[in-house]
C-alpha atoms as a PDB file:
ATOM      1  CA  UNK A   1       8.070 -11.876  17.705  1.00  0.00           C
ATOM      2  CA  UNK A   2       9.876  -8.864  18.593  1.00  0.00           C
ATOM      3  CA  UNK A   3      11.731  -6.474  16.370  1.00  0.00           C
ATOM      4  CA  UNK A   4      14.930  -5.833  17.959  1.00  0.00           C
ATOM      5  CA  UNK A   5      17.888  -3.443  17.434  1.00  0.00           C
ATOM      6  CA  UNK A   6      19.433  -5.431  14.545  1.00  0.00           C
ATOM      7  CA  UNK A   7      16.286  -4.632  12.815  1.00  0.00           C
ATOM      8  CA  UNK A   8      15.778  -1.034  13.758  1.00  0.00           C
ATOM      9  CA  UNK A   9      18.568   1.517  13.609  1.00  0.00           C
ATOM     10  CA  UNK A  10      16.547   4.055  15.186  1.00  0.00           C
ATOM     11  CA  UNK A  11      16.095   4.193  18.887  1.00  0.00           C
ATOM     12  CA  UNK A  12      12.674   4.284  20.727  1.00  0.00           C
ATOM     13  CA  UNK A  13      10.146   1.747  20.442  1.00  0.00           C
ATOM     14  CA  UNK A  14       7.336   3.249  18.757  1.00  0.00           C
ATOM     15  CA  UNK A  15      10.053   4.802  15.947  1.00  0.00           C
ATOM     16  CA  UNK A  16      11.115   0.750  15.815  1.00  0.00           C
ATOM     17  CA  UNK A  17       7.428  -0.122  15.107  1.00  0.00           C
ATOM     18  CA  UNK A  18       6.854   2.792  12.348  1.00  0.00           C
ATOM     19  CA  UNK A  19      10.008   1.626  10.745  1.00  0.00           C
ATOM     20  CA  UNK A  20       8.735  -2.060  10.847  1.00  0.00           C
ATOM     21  CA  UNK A  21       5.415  -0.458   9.170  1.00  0.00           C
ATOM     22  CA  UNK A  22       7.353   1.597   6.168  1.00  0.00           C
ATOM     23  CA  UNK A  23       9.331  -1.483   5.602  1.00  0.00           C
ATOM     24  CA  UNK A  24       6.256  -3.835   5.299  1.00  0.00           C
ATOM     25  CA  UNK A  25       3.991  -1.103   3.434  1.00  0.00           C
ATOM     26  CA  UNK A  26       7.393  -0.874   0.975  1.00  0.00           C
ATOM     27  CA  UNK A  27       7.245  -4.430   0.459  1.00  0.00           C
ATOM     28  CA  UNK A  28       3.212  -4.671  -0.354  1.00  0.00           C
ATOM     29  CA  UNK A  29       3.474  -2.288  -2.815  1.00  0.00           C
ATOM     30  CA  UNK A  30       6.382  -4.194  -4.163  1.00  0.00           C
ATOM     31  CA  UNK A  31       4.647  -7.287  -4.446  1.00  0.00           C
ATOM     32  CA  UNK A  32       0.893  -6.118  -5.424  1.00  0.00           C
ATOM     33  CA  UNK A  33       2.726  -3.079  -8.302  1.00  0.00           C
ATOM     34  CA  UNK A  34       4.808  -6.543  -9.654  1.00  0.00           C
ATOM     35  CA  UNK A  35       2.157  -8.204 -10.027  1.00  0.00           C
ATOM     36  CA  UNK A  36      -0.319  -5.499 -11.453  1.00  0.00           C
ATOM     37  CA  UNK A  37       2.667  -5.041 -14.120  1.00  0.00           C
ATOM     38  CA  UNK A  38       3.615  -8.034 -14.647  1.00  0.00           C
ATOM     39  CA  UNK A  39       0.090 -10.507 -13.983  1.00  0.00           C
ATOM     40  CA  UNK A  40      -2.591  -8.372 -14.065  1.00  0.00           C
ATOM     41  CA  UNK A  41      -5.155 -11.282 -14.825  1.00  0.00           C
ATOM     42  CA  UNK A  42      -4.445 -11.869 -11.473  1.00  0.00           C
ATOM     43  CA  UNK A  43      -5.482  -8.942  -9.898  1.00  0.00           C
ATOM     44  CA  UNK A  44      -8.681  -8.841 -12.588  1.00  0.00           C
ATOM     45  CA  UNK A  45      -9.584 -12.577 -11.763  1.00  0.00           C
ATOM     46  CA  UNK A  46     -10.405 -10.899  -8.245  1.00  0.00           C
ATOM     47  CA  UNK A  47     -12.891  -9.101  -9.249  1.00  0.00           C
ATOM     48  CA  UNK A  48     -14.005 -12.099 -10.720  1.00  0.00           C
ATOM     49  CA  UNK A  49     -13.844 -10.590 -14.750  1.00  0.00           C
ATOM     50  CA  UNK A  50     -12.985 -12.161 -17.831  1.00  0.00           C
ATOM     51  CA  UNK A  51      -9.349 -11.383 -18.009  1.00  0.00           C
ATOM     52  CA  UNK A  52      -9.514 -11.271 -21.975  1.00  0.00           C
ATOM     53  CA  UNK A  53     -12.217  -9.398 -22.367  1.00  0.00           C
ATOM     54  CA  UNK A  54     -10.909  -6.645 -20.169  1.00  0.00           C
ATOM     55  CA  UNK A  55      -8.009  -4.584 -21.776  1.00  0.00           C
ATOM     56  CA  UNK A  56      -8.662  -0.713 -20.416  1.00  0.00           C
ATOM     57  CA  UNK A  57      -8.041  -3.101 -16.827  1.00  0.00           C
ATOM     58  CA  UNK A  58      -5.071  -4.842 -18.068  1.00  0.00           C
ATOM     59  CA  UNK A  59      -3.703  -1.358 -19.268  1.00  0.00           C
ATOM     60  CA  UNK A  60      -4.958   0.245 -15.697  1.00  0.00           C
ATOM     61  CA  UNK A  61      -3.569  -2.125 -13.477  1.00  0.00           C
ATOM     62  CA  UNK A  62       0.054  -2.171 -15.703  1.00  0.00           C
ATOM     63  CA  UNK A  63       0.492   1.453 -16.090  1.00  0.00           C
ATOM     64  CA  UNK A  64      -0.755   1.821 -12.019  1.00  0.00           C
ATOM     65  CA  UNK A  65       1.780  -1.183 -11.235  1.00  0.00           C
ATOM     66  CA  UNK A  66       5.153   0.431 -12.185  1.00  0.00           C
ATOM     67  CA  UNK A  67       3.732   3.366 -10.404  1.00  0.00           C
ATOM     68  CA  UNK A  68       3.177   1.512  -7.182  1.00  0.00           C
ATOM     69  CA  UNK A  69       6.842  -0.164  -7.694  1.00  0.00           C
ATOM     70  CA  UNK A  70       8.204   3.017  -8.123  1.00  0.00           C
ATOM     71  CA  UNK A  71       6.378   4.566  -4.261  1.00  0.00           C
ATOM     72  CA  UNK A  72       7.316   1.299  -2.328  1.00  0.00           C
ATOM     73  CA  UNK A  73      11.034   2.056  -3.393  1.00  0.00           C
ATOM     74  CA  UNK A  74      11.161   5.331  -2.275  1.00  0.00           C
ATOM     75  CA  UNK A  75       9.810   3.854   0.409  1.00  0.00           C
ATOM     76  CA  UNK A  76      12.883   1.891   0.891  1.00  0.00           C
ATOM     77  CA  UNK A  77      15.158   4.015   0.320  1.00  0.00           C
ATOM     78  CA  UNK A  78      14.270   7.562   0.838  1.00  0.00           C
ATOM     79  CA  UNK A  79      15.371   9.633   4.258  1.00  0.00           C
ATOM     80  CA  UNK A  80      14.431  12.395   6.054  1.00  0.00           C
ATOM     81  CA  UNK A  81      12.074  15.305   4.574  1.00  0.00           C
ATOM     82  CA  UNK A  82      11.737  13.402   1.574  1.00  0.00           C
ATOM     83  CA  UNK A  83      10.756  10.371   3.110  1.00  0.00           C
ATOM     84  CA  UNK A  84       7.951  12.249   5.370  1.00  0.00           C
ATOM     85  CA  UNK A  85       6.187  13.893   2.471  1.00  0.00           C
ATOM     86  CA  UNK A  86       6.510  10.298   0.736  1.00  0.00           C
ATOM     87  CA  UNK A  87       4.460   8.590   4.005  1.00  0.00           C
ATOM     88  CA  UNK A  88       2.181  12.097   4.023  1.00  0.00           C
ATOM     89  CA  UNK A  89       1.632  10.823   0.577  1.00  0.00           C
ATOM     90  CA  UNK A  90       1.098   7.006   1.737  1.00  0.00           C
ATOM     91  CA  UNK A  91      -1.629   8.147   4.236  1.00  0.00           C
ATOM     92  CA  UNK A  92      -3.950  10.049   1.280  1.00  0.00           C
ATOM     93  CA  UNK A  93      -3.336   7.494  -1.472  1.00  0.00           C
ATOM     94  CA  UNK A  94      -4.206   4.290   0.735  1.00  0.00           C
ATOM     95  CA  UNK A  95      -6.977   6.505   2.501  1.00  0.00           C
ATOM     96  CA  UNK A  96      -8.462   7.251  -1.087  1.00  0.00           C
ATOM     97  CA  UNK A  97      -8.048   3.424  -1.476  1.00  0.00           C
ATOM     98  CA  UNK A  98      -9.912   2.501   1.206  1.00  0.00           C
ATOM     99  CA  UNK A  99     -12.713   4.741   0.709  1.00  0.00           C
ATOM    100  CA  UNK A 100     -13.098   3.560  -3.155  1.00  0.00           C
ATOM    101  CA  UNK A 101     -13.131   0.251  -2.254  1.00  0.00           C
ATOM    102  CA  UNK A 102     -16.304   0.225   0.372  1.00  0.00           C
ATOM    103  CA  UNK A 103     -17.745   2.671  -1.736  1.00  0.00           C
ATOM    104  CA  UNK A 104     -17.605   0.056  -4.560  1.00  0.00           C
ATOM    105  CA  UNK A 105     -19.021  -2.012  -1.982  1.00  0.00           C
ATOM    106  CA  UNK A 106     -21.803  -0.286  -0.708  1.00  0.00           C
ATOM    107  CA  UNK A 107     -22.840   1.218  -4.334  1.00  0.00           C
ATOM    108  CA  UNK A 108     -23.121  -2.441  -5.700  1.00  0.00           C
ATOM    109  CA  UNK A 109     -20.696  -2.392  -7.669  1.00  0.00           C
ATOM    110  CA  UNK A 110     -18.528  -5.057  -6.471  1.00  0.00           C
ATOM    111  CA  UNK A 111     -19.541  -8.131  -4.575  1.00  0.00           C
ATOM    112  CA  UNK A 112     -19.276  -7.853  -1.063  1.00  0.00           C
ATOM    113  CA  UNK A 113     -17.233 -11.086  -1.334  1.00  0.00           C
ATOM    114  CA  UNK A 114     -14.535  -8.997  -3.033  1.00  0.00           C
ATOM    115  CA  UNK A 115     -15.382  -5.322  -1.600  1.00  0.00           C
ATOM    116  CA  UNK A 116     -15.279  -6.420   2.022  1.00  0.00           C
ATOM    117  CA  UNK A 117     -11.353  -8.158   1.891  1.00  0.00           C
ATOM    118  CA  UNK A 118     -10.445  -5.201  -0.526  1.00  0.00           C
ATOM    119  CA  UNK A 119     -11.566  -2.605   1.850  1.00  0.00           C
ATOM    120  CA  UNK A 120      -9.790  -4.283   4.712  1.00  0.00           C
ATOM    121  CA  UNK A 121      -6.549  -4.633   2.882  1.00  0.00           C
ATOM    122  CA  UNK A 122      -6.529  -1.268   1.482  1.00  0.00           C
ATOM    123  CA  UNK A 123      -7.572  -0.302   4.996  1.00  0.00           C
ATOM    124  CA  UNK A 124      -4.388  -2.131   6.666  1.00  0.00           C
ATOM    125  CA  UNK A 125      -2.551  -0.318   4.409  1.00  0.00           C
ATOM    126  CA  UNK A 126      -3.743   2.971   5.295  1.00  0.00           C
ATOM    127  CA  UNK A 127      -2.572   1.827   8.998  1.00  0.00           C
ATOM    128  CA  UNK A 128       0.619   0.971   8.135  1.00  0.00           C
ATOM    129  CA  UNK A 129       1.057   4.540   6.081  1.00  0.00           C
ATOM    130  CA  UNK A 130      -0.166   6.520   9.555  1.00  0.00           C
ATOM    131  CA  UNK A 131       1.887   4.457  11.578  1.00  0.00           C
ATOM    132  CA  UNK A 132       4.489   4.969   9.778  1.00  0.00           C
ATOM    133  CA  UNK A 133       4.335   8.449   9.179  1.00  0.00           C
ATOM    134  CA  UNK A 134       4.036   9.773  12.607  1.00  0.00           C
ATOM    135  CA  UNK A 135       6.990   7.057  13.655  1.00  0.00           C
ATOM    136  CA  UNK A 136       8.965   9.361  11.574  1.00  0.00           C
ATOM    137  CA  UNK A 137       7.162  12.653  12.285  1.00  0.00           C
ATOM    138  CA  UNK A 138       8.471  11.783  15.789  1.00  0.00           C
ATOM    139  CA  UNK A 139      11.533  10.810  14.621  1.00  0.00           C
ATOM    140  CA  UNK A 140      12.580  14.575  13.310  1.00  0.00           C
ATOM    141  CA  UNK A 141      11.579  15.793  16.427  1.00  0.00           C
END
C-alpha cells in the first residue's frame, strides 16, 4: 500500500514516509500510554507477574501512561521547531527503551520469551522516532 498525497501534505517521498512514521509512533504511544493508565494488569500480565501483588508496577505503568499519552499528542499535533526537538526526544527515550529491555534480557531478569518481543518493539519504535526525525530534519531544510 502506498501513502499518497491525500495522506501526506508535505512533498517528497522520504518526508511522506517520516510523516507516515510520526503518525504511527503518535498512535503507539496512544494506545500502549491508554492502556498503561487505564489497564495496567495488562501490561504487568506480560511480564508474566501477579497483577495484585504488584502495586509500585500498577503505580509505574499509570503515572508513565499519561506521560506517554501526553508525547504521542504532541506528536500529533506539534509543528516545526517544536516538533523536531519532540522527535530528538523520541529517538533518546525509545533508544533508552530498547537498551533496558535487552539488558533485562541478557542480565536474566526477564524471560527471553518476554525480553526478546520487548526489545524488538521498543526497537521498532526507536526506528520509527529516527525516521521520523530526520523526515523532518529534512523537511526545515
Amino acid at each position: 500500500m502506498e501513502i499518497g498525497p491525500h495522506f501526506c501534505a508535505a512533498p517528497g517521498r522520504a518526508i511522506c514516509i517520516g510523516q507516515a512514521a510520526r503518525f504511527a509512533l503518535a498512535g503507539i504511544r496512544v494506545i500502549n500510554g491508554s492502556i498503561a493508565l487505564i489497564a495496567p494488569d495488562v501490561i504487568i500480565r506480560r511480564f508474566d507477574e501477579e497483577t495484585a501483588a504488584d502495586n509500585a508496577a500498577v503505580y509505574g505503568l499509570r503515572m508513565f501512561g499519561v506521560r506517554t499519552v501526553v508525547l504521542g499528542v504532541d506528536l500529533m499535533t506539534l509543528t516545526g521547531d517544536s516538533l523536531r526537538r519532540a522527535l530528538g526526544q523520541a529517538v533518546i527515550i525509545h533508544g533508552t527503551d530498547t537498551a533496558t529491555a535487552a539488558l533485562l534480557g541478557c542480565s536474566g531478569r526477564v524471560k527471553p520469551r518476554t525480553a526478546i518481543p520487548l526489545t524488538l518493539i521498543s526497537l521498532t519504535n526507536t526506528a520509527l522516532a529516527i525516521t521520523a526525525y530526520f523526515a523532518a530534519c529534512r523537511d526545515e531544510k
